[in-house]
N, C-alpha and C. Protein backbone atom coordinates (compact mmCIF):
# COMPACT_ATOMS: atom_id res chain seq x y z
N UNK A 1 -153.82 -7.94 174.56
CA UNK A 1 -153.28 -7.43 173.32
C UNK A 1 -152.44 -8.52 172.67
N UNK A 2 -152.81 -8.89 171.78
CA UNK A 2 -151.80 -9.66 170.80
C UNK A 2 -150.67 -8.48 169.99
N UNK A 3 -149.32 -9.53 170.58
CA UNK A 3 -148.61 -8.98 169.59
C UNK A 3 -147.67 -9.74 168.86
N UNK A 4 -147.38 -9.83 167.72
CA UNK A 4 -146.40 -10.59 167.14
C UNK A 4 -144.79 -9.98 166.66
N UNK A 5 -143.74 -11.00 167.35
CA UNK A 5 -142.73 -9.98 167.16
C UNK A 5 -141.73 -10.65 165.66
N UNK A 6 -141.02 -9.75 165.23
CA UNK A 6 -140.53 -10.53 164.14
C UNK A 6 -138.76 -10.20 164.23
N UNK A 7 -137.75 -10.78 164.18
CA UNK A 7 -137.03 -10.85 164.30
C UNK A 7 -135.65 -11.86 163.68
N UNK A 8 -134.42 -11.75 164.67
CA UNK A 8 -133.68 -12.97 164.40
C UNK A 8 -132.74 -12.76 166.07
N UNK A 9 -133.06 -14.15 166.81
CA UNK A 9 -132.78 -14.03 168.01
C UNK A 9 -131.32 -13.88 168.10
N UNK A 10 -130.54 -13.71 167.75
CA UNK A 10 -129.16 -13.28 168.53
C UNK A 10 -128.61 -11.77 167.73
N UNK A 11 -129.79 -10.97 167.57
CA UNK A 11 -129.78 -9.50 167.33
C UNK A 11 -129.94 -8.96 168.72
N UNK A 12 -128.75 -7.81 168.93
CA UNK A 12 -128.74 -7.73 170.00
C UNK A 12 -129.99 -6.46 169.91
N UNK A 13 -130.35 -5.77 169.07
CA UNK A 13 -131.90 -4.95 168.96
C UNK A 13 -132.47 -5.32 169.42
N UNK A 14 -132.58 -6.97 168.64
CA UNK A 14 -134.26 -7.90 169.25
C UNK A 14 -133.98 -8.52 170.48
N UNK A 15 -133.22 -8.55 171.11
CA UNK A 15 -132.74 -9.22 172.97
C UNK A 15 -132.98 -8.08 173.38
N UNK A 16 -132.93 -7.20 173.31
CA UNK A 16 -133.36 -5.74 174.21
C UNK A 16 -134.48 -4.86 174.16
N UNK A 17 -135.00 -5.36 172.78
CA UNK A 17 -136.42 -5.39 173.01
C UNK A 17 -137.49 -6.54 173.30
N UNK A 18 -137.03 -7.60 173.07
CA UNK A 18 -137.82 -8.95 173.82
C UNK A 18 -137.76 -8.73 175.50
N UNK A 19 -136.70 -8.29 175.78
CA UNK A 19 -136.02 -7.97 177.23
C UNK A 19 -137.06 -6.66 177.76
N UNK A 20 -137.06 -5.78 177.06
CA UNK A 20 -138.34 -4.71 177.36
C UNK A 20 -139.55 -5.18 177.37
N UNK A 21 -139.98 -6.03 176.28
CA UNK A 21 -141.94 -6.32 176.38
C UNK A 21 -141.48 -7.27 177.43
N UNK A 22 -140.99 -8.33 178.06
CA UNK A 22 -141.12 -9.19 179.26
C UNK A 22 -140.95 -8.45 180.61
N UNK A 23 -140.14 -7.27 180.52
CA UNK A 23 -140.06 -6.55 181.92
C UNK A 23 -142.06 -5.52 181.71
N UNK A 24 -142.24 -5.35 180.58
CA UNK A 24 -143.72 -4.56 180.82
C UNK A 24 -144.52 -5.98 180.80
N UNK A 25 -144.39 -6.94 181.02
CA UNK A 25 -145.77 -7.73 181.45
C UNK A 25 -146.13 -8.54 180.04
N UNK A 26 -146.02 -7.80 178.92
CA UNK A 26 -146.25 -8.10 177.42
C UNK A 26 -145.79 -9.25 176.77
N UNK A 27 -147.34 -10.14 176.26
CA UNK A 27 -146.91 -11.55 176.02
C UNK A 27 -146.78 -11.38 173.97
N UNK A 28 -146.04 -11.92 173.50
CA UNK A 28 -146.08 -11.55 172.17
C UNK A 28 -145.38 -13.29 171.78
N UNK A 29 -145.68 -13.37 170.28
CA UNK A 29 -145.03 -14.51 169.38
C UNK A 29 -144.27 -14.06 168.92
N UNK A 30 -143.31 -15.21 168.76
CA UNK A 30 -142.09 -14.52 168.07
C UNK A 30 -141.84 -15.56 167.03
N UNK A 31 -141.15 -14.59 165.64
CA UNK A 31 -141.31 -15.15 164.61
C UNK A 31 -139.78 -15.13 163.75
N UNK A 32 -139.10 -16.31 163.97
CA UNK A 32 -137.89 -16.12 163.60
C UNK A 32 -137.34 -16.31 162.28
N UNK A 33 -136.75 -14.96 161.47
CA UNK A 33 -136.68 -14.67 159.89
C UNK A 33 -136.10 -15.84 159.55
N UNK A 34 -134.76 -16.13 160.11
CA UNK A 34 -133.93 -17.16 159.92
C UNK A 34 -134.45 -18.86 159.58
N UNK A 35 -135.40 -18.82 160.22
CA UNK A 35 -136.09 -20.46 160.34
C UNK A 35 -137.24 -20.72 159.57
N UNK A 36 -138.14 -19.03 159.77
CA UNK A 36 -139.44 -19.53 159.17
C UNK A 36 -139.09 -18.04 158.12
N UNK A 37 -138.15 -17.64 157.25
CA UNK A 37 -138.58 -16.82 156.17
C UNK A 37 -139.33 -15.32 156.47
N UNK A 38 -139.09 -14.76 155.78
CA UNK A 38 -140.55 -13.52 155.66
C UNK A 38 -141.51 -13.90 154.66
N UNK A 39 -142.60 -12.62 154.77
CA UNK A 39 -143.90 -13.41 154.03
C UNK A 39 -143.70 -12.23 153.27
N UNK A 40 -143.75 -12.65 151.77
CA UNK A 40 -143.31 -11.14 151.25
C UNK A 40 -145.23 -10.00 151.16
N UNK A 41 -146.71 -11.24 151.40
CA UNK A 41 -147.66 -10.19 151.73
C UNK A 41 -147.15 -9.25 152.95
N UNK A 42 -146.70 -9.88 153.77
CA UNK A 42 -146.47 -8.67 155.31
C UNK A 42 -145.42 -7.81 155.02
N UNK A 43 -144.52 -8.25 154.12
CA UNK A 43 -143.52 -7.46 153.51
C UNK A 43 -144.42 -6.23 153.22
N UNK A 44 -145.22 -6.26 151.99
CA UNK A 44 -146.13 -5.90 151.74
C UNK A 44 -146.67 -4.66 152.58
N UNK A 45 -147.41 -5.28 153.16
CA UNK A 45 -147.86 -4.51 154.21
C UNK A 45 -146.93 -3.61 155.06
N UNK A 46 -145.85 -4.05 155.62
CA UNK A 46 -145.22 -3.10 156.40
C UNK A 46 -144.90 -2.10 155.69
N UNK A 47 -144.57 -2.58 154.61
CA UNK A 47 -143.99 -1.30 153.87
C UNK A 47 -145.04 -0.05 153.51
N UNK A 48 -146.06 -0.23 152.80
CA UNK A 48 -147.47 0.25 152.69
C UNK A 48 -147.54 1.03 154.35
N UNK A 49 -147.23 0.24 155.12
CA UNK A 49 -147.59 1.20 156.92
C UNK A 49 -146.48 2.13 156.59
N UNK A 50 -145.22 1.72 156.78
CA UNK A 50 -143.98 2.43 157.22
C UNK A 50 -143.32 3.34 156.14
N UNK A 51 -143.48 2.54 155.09
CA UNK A 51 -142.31 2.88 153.70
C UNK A 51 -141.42 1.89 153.88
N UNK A 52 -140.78 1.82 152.60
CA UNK A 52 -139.73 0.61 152.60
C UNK A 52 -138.51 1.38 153.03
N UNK A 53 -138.53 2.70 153.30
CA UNK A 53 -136.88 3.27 153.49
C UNK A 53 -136.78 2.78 155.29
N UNK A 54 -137.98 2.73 155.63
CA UNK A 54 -137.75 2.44 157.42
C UNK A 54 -137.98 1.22 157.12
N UNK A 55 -138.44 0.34 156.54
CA UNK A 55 -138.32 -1.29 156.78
C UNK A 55 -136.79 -1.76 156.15
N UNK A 56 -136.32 -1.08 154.96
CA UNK A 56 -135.43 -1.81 154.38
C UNK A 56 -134.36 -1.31 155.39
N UNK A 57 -133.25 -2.67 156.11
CA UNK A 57 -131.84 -2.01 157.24
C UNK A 57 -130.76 -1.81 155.85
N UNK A 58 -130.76 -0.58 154.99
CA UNK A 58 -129.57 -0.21 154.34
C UNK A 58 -128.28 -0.33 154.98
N UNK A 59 -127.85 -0.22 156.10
CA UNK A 59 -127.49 0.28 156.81
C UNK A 59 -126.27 -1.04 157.50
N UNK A 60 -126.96 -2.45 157.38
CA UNK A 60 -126.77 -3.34 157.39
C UNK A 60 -125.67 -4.21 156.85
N UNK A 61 -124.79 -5.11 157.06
CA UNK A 61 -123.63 -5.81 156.71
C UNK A 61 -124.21 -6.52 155.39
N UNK A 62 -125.44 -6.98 155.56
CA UNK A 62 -125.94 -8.28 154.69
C UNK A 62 -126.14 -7.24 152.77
N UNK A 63 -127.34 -5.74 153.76
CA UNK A 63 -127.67 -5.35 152.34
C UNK A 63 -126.26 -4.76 151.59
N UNK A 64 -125.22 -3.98 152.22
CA UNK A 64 -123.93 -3.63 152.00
C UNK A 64 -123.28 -4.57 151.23
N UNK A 65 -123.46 -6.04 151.54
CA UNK A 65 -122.86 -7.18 150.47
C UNK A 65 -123.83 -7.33 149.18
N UNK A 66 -124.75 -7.17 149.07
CA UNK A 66 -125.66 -7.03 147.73
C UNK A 66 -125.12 -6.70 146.41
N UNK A 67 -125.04 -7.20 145.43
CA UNK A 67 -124.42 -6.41 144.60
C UNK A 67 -125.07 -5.25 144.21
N UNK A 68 -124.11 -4.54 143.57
CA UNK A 68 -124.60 -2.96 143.08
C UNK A 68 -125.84 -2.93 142.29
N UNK A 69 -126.45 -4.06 141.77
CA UNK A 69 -127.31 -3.87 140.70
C UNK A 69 -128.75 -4.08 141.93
N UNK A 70 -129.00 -4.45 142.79
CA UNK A 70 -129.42 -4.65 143.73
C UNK A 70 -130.18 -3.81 144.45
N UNK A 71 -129.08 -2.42 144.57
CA UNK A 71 -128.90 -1.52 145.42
C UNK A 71 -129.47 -0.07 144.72
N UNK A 72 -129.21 -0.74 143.35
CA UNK A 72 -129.96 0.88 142.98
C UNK A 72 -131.10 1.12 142.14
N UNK A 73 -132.13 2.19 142.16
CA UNK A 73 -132.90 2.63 141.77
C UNK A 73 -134.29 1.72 142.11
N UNK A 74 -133.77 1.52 144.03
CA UNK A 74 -134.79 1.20 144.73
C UNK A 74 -136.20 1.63 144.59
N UNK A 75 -137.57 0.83 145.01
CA UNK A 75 -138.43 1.50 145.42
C UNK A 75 -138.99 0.20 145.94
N UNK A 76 -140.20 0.36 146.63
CA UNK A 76 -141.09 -0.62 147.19
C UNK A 76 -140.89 -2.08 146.59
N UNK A 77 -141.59 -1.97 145.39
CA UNK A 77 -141.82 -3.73 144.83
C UNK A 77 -139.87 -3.91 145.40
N UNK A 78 -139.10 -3.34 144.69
CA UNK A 78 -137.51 -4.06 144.73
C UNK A 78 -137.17 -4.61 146.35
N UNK A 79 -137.53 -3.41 146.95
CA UNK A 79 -137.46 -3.31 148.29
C UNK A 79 -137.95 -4.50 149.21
N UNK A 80 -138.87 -5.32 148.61
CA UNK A 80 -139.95 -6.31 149.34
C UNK A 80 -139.07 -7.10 148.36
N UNK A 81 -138.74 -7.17 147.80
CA UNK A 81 -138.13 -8.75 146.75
C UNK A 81 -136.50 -8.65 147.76
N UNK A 82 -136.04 -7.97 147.97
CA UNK A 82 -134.80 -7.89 148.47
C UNK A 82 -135.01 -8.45 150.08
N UNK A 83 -135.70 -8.08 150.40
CA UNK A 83 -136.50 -8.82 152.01
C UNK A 83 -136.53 -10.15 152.58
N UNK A 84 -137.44 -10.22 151.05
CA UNK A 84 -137.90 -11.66 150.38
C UNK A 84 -136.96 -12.53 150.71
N UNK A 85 -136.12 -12.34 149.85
CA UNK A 85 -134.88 -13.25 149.48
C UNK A 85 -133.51 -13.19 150.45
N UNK A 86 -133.52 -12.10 151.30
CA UNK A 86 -132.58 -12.12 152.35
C UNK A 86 -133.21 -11.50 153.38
N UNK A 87 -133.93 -12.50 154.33
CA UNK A 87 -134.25 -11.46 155.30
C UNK A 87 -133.74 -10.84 156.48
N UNK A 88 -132.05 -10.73 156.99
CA UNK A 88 -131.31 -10.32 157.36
C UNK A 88 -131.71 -8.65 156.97
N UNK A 89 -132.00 -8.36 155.83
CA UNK A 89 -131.94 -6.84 155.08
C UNK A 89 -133.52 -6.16 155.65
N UNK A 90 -134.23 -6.75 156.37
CA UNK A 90 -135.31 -6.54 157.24
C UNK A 90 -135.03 -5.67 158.71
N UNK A 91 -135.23 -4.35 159.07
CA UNK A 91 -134.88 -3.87 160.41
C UNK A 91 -135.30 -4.38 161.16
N UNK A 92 -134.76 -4.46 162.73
CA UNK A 92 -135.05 -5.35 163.47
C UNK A 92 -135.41 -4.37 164.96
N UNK A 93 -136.01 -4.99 165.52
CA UNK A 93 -137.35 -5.96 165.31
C UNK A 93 -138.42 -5.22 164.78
N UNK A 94 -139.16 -5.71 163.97
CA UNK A 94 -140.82 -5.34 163.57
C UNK A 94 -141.82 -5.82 164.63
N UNK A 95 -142.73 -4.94 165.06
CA UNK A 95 -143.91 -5.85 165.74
C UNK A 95 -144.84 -4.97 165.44
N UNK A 96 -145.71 -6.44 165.08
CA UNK A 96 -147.18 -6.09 164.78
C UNK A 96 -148.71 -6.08 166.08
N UNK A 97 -148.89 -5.03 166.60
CA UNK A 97 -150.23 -4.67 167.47
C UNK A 97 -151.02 -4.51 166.98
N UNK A 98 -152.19 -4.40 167.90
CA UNK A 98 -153.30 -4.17 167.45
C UNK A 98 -153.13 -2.43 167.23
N UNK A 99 -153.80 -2.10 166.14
CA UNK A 99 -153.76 -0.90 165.65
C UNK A 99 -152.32 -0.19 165.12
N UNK A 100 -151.32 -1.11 164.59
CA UNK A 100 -150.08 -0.56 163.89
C UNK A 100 -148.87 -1.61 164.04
N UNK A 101 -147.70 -1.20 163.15
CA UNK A 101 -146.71 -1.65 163.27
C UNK A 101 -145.40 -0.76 164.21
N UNK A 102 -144.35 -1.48 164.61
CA UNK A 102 -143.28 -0.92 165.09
C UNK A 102 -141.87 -1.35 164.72
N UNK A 103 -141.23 -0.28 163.95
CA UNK A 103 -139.79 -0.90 163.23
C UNK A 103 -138.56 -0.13 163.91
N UNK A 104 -138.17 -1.34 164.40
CA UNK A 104 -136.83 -0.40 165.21
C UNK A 104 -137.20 -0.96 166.55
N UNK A 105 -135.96 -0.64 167.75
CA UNK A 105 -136.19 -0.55 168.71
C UNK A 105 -136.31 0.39 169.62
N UNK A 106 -137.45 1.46 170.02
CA UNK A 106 -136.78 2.90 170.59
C UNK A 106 -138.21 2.55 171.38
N UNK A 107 -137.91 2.65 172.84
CA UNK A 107 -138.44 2.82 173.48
C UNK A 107 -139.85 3.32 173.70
N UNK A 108 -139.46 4.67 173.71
CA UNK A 108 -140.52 5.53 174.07
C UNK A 108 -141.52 5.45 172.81
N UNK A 109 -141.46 5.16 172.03
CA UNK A 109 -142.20 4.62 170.75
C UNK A 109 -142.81 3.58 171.37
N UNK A 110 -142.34 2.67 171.71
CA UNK A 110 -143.08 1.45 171.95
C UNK A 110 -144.08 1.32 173.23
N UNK A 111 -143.32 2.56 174.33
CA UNK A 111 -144.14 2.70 175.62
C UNK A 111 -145.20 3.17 174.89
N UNK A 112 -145.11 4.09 173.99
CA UNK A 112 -146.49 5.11 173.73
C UNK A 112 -147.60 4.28 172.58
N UNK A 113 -147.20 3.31 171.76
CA UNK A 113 -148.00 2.62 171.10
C UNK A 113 -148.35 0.88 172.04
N UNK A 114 -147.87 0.86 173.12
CA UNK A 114 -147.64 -0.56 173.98
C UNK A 114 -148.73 -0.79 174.95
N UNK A 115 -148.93 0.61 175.81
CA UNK A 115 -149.13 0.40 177.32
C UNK A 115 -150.30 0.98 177.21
């Protein structure tokens, strides 16, 4: 199974789920926001899988500093430009399998789309 993981390594989300696919055996790439950017097509795409309300981390220190004009009267296209341009505002970790995406880190989600 190929999987590609997307992240920023000193998230403690993405250390505890990198820490989970290496204890199940699971070899994956990892793709770090910080160094190499997001791609705003996969932007794209995840969002199209998920919705942008589960890809975009509202929730987050980075999108919270955004200014107000930023922040409102969201939808998809804004949602993927905001990504774009800060990808801190991306939930962590995304990984892409064969047959779907996974946003967040929760376990039993990942046992049941993983193994």
């Amino acid at each position: 199974m190929t999987i590609a993981f997307y992240g920023i390594p000193n998230c403690d989300t993405v250390k505890k789920a990198r820490k989970w696919l290496e204890a199940q055996g699971l070899d994956y790439t990892f793709h770090d926001y910080k160094k190499e950017g997001a791609d705003p097509a996969k932007l794209e795409r995840w969002v199209a899988a998920a919705g942008w309300e589960k890809v975009l981390n509202r929730a987050g220190t980075t999108f919270r500093k955004l200014p107000e004009d930023d922040k409102v009267d969201l939808d998809a296209a804004k949602a993927v430009k905001i990504m774009e341009a800060s990808p801190s505002t991306i939930k962590r970790p995304v990984v892409e399998y064969p047959g779907g995406i996974l946003v967040g880190f929760k376990e039993a989600d990942w046992t049941a789309a993983l193994k």
